[in-house]
N, C-alpha and C. Protein backbone atom coordinates (compact mmCIF):
# COMPACT_ATOMS: atom_id res chain seq x y z
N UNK A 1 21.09 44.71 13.05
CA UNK A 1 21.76 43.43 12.87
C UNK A 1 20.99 42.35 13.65
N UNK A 2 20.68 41.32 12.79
CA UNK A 2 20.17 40.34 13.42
C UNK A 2 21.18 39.37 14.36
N UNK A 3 20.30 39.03 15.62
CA UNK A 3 21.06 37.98 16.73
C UNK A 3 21.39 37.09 15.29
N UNK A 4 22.27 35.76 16.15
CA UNK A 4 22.53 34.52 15.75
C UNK A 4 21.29 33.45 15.89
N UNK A 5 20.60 33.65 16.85
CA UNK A 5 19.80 32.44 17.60
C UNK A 5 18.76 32.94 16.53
N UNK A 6 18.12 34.56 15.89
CA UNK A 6 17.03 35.22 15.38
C UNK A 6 17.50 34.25 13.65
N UNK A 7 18.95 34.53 13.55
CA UNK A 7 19.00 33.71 11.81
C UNK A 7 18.76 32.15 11.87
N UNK A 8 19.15 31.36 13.31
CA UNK A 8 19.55 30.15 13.45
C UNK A 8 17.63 29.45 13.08
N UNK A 9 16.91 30.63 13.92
CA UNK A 9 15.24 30.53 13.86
C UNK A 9 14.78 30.34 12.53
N UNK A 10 14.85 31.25 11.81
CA UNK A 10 14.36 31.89 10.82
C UNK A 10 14.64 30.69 9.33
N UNK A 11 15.82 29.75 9.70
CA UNK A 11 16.40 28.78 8.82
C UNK A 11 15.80 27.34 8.94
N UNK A 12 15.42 26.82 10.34
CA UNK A 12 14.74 26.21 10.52
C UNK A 12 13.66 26.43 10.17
N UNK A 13 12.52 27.47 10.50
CA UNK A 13 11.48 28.02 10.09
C UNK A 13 11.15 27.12 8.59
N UNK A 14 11.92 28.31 7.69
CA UNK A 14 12.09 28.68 6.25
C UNK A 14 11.95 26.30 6.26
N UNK A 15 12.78 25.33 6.64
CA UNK A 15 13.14 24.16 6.35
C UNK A 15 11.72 23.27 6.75
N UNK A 16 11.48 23.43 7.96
CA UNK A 16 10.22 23.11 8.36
C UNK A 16 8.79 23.27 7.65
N UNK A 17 8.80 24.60 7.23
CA UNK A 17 7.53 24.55 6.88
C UNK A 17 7.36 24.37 5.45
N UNK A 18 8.89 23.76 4.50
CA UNK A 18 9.07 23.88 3.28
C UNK A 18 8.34 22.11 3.58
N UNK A 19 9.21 21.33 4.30
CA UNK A 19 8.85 19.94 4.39
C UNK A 19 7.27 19.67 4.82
N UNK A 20 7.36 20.33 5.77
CA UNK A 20 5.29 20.22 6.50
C UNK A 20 4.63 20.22 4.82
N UNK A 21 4.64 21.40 4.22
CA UNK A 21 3.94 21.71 3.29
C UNK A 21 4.38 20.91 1.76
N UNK A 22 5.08 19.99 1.93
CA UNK A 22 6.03 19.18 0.60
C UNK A 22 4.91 18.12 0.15
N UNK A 23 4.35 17.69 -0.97
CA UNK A 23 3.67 16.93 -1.48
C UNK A 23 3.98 15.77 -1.13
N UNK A 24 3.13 14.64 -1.37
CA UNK A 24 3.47 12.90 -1.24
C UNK A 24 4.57 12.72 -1.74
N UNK A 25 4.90 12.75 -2.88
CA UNK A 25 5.36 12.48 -3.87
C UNK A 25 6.86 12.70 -3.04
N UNK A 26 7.47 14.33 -2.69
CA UNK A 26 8.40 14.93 -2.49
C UNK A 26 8.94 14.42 -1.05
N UNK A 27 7.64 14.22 0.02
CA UNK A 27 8.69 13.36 1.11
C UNK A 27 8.77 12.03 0.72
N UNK A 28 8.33 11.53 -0.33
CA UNK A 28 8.64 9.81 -0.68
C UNK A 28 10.24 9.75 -1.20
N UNK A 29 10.28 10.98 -2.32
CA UNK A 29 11.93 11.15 -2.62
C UNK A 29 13.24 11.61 -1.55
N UNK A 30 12.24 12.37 -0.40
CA UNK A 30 13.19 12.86 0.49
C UNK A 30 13.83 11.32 1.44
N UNK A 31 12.71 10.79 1.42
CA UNK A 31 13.00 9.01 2.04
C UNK A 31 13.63 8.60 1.47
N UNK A 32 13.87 8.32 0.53
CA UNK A 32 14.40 7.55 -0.95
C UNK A 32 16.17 8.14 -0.40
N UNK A 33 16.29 9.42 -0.74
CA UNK A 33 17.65 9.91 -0.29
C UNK A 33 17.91 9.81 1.02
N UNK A 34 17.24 10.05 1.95
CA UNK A 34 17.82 9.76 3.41
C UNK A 34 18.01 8.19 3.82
N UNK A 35 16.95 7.39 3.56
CA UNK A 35 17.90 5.90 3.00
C UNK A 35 19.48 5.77 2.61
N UNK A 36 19.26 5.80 1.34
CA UNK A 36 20.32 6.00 0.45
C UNK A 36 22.12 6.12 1.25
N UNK A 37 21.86 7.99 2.10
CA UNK A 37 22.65 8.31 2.44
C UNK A 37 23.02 7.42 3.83
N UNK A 38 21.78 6.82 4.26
CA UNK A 38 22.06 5.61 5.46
C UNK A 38 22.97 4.58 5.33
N UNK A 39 22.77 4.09 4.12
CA UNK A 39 23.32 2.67 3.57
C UNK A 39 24.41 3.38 3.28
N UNK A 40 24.67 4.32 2.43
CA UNK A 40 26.28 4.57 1.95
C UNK A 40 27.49 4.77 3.27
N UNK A 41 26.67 5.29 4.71
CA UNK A 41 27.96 6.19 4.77
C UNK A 41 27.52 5.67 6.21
N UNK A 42 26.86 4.72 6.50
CA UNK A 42 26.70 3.86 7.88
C UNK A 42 27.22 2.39 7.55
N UNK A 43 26.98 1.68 6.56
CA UNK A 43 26.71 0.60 6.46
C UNK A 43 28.18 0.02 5.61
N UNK A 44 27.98 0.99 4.55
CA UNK A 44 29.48 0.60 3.86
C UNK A 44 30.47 0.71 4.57
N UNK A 45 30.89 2.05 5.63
CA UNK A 45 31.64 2.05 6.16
C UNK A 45 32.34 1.05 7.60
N UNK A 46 31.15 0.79 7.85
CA UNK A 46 31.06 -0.53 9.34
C UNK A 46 31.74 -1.12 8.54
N UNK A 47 31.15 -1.94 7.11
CA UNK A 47 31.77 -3.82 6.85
C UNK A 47 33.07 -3.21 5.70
N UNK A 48 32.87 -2.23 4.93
CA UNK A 48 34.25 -2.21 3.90
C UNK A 48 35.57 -1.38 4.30
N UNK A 49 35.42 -0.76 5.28
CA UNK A 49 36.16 0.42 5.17
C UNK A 49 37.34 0.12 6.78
N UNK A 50 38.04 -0.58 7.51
CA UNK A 50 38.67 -0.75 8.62
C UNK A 50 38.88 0.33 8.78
N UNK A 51 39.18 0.04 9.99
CA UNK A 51 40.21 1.63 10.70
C UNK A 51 41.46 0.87 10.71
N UNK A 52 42.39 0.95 9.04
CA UNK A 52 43.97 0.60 8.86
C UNK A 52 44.64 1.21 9.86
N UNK A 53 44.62 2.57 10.85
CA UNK A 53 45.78 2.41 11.25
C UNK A 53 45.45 2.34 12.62
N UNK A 54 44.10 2.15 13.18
CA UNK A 54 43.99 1.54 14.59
C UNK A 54 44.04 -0.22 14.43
N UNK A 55 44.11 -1.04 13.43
CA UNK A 55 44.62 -2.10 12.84
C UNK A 55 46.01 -2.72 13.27
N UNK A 56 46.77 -1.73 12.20
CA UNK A 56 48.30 -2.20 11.67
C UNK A 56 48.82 -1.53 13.23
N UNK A 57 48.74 -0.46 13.85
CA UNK A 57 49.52 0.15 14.40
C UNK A 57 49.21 0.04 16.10
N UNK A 58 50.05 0.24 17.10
CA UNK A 58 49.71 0.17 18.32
C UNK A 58 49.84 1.66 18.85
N UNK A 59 50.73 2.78 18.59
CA UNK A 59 50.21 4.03 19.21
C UNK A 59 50.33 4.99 18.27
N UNK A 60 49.77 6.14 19.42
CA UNK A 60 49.60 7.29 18.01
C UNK A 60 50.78 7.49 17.48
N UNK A 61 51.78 7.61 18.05
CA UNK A 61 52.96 7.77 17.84
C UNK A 61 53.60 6.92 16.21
N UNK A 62 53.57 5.46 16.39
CA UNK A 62 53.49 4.71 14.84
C UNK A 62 52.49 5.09 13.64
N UNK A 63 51.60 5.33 14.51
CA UNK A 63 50.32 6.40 13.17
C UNK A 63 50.90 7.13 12.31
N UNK A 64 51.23 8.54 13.71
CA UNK A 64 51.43 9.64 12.93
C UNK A 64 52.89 9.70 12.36
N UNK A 65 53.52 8.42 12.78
CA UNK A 65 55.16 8.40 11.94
C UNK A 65 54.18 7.78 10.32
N UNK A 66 53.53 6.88 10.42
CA UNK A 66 53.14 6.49 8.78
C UNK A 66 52.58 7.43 8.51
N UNK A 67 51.56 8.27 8.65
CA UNK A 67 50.77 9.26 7.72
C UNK A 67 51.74 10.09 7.31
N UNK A 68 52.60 10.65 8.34
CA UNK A 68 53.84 11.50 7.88
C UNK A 68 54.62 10.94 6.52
N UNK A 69 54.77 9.60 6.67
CA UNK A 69 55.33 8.89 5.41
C UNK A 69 54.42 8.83 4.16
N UNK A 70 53.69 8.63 4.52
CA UNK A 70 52.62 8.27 3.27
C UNK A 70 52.45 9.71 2.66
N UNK A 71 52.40 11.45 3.56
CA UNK A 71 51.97 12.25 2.66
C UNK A 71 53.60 13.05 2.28
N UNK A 72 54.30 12.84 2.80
CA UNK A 72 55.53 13.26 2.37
C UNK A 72 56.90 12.64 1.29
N UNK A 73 56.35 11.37 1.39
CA UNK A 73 56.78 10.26 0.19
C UNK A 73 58.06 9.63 0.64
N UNK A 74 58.43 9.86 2.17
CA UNK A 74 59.90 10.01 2.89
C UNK A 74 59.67 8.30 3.17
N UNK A 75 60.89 7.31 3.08
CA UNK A 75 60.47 5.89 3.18
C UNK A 75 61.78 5.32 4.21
């Protein structure tokens, strides 16, 4: 049976030397997506997305009374 740290190696390995050895072409697309995933899920989220219930609400306590409402349909 292999350690944890021997599979944890062996995965990096296998990732590393897939990228070292990846054509022009293939780290230009790997950029292209790691962009991408920058702007979606850094950028959108800062300016579109608030934190509604550190917003509307003052403790956890009013939070977790609305989420309770909102997933239980109780009003």
């Amino acid at each position: 049976m292999s350690s944890p740290g021997n599979v944890l190696n062996r995965i990096f390995r296998f990732y590393y030397d897939g990228f070292r050895t990846m054509s022009w072409w293939g780290k230009r697309v790997w950029i292209i997506i790691l962009v991408k995933l920058f702007i979606m899920f850094l950028i959108l989220k800062l300016f579109f997305f608030p934190d509604f219930l550190k917003v509307n609400f003052n403790s956890d306590r009013e939070r977790g009374d609305y989420v309770l409402e909102q997933l239980t349909g109780n009003n």
